[in-house]
Protein backbone atom coordinates (compact mmCIF):
# COMPACT_ATOMS: atom_id res chain seq x y z
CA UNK A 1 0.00 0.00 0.00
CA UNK A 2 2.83 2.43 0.50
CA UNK A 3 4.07 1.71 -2.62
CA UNK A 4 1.12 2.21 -4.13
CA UNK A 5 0.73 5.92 -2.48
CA UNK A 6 4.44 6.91 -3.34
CA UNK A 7 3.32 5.50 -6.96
CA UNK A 8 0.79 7.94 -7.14
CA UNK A 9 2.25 11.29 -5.76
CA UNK A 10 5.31 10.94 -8.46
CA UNK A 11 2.68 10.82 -11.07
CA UNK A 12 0.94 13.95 -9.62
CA UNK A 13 3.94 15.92 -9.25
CA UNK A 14 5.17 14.84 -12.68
CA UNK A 15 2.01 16.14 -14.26
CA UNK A 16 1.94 19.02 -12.67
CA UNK A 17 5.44 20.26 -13.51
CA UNK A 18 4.57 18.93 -17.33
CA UNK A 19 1.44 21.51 -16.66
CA UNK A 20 3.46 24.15 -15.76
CA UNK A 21 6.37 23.75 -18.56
CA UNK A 22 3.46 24.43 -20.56
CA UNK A 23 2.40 27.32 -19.25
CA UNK A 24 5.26 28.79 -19.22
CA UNK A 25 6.16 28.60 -22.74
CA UNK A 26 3.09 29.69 -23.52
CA UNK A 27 3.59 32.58 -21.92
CA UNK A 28 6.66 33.40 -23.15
CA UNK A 29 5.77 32.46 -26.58
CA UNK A 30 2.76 34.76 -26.30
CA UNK A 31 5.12 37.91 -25.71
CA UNK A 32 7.76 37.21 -28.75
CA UNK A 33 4.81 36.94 -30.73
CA UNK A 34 1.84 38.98 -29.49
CA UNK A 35 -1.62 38.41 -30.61
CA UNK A 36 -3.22 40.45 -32.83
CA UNK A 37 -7.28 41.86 -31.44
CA UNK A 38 -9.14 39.21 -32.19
CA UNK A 39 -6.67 36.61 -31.49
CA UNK A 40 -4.91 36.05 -34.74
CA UNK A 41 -1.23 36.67 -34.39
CA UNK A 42 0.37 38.94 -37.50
CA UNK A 43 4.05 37.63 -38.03
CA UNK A 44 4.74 39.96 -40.89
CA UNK A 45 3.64 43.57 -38.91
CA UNK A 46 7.33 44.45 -39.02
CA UNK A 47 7.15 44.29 -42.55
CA UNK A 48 9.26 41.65 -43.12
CA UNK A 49 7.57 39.85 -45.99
CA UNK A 50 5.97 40.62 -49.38
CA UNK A 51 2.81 42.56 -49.50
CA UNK A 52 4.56 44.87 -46.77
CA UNK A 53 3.44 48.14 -45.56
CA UNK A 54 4.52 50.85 -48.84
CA UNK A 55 6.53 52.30 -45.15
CA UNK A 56 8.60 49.33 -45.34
CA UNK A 57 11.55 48.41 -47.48
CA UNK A 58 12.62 44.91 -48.86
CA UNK A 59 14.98 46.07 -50.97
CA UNK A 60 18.32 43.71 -50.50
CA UNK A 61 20.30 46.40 -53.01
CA UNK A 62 22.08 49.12 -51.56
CA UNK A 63 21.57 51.17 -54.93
CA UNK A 64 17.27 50.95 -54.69
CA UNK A 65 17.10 51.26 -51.32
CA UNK A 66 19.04 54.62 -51.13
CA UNK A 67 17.60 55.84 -54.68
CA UNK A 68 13.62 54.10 -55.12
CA UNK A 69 10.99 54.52 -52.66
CA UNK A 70 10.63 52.04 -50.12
CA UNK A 71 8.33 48.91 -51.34
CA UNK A 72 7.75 45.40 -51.16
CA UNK A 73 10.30 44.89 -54.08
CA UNK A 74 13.14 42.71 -53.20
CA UNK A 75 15.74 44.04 -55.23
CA UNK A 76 19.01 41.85 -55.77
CA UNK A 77 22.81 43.64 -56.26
CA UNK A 78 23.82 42.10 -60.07
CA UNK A 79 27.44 41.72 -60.96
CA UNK A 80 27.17 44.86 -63.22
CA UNK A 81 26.54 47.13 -59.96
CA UNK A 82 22.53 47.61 -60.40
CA UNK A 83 19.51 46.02 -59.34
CA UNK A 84 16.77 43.65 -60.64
CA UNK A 85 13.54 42.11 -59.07
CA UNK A 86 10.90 39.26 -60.00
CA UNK A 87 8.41 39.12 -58.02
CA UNK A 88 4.30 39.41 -57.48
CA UNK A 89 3.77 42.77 -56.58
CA UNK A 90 0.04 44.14 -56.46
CA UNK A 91 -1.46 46.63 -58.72
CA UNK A 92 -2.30 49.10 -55.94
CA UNK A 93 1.44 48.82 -55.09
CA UNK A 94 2.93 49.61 -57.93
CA UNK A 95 0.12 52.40 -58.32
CA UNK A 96 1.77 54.55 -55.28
CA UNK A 97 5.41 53.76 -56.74
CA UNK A 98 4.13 54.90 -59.59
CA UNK A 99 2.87 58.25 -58.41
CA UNK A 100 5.76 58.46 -55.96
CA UNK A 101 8.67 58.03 -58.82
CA UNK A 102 6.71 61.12 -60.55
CA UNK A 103 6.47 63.05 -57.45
CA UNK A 104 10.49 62.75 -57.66
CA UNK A 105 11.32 64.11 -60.67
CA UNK A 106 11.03 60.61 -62.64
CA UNK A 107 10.19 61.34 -66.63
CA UNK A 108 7.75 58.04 -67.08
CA UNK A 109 7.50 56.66 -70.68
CA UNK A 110 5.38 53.80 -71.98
CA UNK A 111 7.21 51.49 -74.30
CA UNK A 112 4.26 48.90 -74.44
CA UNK A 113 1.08 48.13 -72.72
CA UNK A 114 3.64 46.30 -70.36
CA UNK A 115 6.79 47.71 -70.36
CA UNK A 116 8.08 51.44 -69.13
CA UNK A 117 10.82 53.00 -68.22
CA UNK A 118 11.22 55.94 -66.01
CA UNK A 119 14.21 58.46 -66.11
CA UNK A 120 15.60 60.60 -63.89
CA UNK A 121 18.45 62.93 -64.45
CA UNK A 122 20.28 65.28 -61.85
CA UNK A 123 22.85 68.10 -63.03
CA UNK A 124 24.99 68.46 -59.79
CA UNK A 125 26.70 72.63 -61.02
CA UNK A 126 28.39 72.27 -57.98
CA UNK A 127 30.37 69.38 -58.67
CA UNK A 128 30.09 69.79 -62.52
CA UNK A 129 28.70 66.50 -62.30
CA UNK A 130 25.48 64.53 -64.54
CA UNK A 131 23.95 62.09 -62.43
CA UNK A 132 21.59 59.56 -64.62
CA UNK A 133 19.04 57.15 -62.68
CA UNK A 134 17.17 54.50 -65.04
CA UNK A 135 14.27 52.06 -64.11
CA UNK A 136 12.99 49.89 -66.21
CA UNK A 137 10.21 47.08 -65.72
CA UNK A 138 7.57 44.86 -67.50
CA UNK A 139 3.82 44.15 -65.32
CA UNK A 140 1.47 41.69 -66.44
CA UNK A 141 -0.52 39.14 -64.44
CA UNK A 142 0.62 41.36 -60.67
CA UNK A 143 4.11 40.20 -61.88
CA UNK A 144 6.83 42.61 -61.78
CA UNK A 145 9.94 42.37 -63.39
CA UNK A 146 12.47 45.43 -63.22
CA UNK A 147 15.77 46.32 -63.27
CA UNK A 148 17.18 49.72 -62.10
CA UNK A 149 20.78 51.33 -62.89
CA UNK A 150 22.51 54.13 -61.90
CA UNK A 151 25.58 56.76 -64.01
CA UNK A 152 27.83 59.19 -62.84
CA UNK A 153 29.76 61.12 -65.27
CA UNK A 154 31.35 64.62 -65.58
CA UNK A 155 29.36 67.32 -67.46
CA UNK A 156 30.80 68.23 -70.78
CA UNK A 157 31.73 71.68 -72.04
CA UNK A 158 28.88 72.49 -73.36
CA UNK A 159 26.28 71.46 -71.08
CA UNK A 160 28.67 73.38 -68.09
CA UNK A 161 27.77 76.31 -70.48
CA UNK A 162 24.43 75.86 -71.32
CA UNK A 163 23.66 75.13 -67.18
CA UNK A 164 25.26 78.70 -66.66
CA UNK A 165 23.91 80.95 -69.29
CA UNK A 166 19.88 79.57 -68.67
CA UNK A 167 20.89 80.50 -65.13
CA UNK A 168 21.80 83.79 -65.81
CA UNK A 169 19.36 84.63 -68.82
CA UNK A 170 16.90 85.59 -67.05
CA UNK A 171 18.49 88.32 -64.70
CA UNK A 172 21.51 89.03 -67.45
CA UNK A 173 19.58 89.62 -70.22
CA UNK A 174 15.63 88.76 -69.86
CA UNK A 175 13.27 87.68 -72.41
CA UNK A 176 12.06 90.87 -74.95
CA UNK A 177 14.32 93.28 -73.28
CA UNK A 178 15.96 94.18 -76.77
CA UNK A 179 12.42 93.37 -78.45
CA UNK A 180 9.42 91.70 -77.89
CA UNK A 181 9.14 88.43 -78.44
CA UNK A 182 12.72 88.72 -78.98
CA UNK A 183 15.06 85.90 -76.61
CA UNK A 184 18.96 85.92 -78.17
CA UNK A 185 20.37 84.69 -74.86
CA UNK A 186 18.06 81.69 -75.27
CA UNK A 187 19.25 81.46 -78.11
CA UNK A 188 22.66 81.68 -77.96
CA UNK A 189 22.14 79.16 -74.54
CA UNK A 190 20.36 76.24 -76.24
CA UNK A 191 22.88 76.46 -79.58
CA UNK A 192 26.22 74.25 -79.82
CA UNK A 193 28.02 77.06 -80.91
CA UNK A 194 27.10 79.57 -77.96
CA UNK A 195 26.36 81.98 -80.29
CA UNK A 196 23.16 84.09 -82.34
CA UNK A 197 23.40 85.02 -85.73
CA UNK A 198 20.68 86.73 -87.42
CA UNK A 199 19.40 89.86 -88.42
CA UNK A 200 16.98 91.13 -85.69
CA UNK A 201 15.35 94.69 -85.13
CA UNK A 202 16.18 95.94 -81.33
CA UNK A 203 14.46 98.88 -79.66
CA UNK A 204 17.58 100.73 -79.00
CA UNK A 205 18.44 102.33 -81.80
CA UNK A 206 21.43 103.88 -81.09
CA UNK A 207 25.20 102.89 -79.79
CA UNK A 208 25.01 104.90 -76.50
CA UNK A 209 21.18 104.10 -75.92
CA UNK A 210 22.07 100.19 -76.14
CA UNK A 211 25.42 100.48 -74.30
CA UNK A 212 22.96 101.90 -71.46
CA UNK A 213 20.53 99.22 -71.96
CA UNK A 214 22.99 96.47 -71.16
CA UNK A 215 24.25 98.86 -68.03
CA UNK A 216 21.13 98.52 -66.72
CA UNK A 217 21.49 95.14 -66.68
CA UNK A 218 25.02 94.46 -64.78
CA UNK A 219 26.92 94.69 -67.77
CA UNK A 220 29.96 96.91 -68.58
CA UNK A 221 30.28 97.07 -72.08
CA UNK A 222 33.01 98.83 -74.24
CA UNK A 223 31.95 99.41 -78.22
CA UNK A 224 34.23 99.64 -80.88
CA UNK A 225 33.05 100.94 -84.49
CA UNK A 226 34.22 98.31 -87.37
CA UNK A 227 35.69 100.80 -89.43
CA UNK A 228 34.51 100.12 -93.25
CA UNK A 229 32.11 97.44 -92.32
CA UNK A 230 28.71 99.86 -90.78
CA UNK A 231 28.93 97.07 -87.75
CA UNK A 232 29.48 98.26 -83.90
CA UNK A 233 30.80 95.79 -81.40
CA UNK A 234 30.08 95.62 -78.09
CA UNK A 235 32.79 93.98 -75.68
CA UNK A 236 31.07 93.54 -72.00
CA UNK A 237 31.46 91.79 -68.86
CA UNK A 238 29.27 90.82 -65.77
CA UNK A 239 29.37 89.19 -62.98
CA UNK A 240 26.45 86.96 -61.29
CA UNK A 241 25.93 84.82 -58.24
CA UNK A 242 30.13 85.01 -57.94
CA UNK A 243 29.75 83.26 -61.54
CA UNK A 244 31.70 85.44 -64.39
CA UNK A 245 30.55 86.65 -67.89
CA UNK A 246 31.64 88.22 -71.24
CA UNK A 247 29.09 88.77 -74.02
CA UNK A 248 29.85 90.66 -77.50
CA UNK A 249 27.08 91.75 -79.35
CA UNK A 250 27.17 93.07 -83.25
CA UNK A 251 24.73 95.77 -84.62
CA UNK A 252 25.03 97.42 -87.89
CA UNK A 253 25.57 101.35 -87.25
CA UNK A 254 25.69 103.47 -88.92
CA UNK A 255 25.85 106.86 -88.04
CA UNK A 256 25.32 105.82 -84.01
CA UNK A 257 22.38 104.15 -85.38
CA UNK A 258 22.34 100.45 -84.54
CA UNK A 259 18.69 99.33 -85.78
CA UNK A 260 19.43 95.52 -86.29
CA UNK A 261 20.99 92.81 -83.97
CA UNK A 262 23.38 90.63 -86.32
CA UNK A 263 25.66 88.41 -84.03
CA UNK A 264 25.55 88.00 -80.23
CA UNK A 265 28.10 85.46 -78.35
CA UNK A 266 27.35 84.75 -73.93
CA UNK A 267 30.68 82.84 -72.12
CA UNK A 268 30.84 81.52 -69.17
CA UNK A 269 34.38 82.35 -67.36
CA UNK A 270 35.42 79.25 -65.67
């Protein structure tokens, strides 16, 4: 019989510590993981798998995650040094990347009903440096499959010029100020050359009235009668913003008249 009893009070105890073992990692079980209202635990709310919160990032490439929005994509380095994804990705998702890349700066082109590519490029004056970003990607079926590359290259001699003279257009020498309707520093901008040719009617129609029109403006301007020719040339200088200027200008004169632009060259002093 007393056997029998010490038979029975192991079993007890041994059930009651398997009770509590239980409990216990239940417990703790119950605070790695907590459960969701309603009871239903949510093992992705740190955003740690697809179909994440657009807050989220599962980008595994250093080059999306500092240059895309954050997204479900999980891009992957490749051996060239960019980044490419295949994955499901839902329409609404790719909706607010969508909107997002625009919202950046992103020029978005269709090349089919599938396929687009979206463009993005940054001219750093600063560092006389062109900074190209390119995404491209095919959706069909909630299946996304991109890749997305990145340039750096130095600005070229003419775009370092054409960067510097839209700048300074506007304050330098505006829009119609010689005429309406009338832009030569546009034009002399946006051309390979740097320079206007032409035969163009200005309001100031005399050498002394235009040398004060372009005083106005910040420029200091010497003129110079071609002898023979009927052509004056102005020789001027400006400074803007700490960046440096020279700009000759050509009208036909003739007797102090000047009447007609002809030629007009804008350099930026590097």
């Amino acid at each position: 019989m007393k056997i029998q009893k010490e038979k029975t009070a192991s079993l007890v105890l041994s059930m009651a510590m398997a009770m509590c073992f239980a409990a216990c990692g239940s417990d703790s079980n119950d605070e790695a993981n907590p459960a969701q209202p309603g009871g239903i635990s949510q093992p992705c709310a740190d955003g740690s798998c697809a179909g994440q919160p657009s807050g989220a990032n599962a980008s595994k490439c250093d080059l999306a995650t500092q240059k895309l929005p954050a997204s479900s994509l999980a891009w992957q380095p490749t051996f060239a040094g960019g980044c490419e994804v295949v994955q499901q990705f839902p329409l609404a998702e790719l909706q607010v990347l969508d909107q997002q890349l625009v919202s950046m700066g992103y020029e978005k082109n269709a090349l089919t009903q599938e396929s687009y590519i979206y463009s993005l490029n940054i001219n750093d004056f600063n560092n006389l440096m062109v900074y190209s970003d390119t995404l491209r990607f095919t959706y069909a079926s909630e299946f996304f499959s991109g890749n997305f590359n990145a340039t750096a290259r130095a600005m070229s001699e003419n775009e370092i010029q054409k960067l510097a003279l839209l700048e300074a257009c506007p304050t330098l020498l505006p829009a119609g100020y010689l005429y309406p309707d009338f832009d030569p520093c546009i034009g002399v901008a946006t051309s390979i050359s740097k320079k206007w040719s032409g035969n163009h009617v200005i309001t100031y129609n005399t050498v002394a009235k235009l040398s004060q029109a372009f005083s106005s403006l910040g420029w200091n301007c010497t003129s110079k009668e071609a002898s023979g020719y009927g052509y004056t040339d102005f020789t001027c200088t400006a400074s803007l913003e700490g960046k440096k200027y020279t700009m000759k200008a050509r009208t036909n004169a003739y007797k102090n008249e000047t009447g007609n632009l002809t030629e007009m060259t804008i350099v930026y002093n590097r």
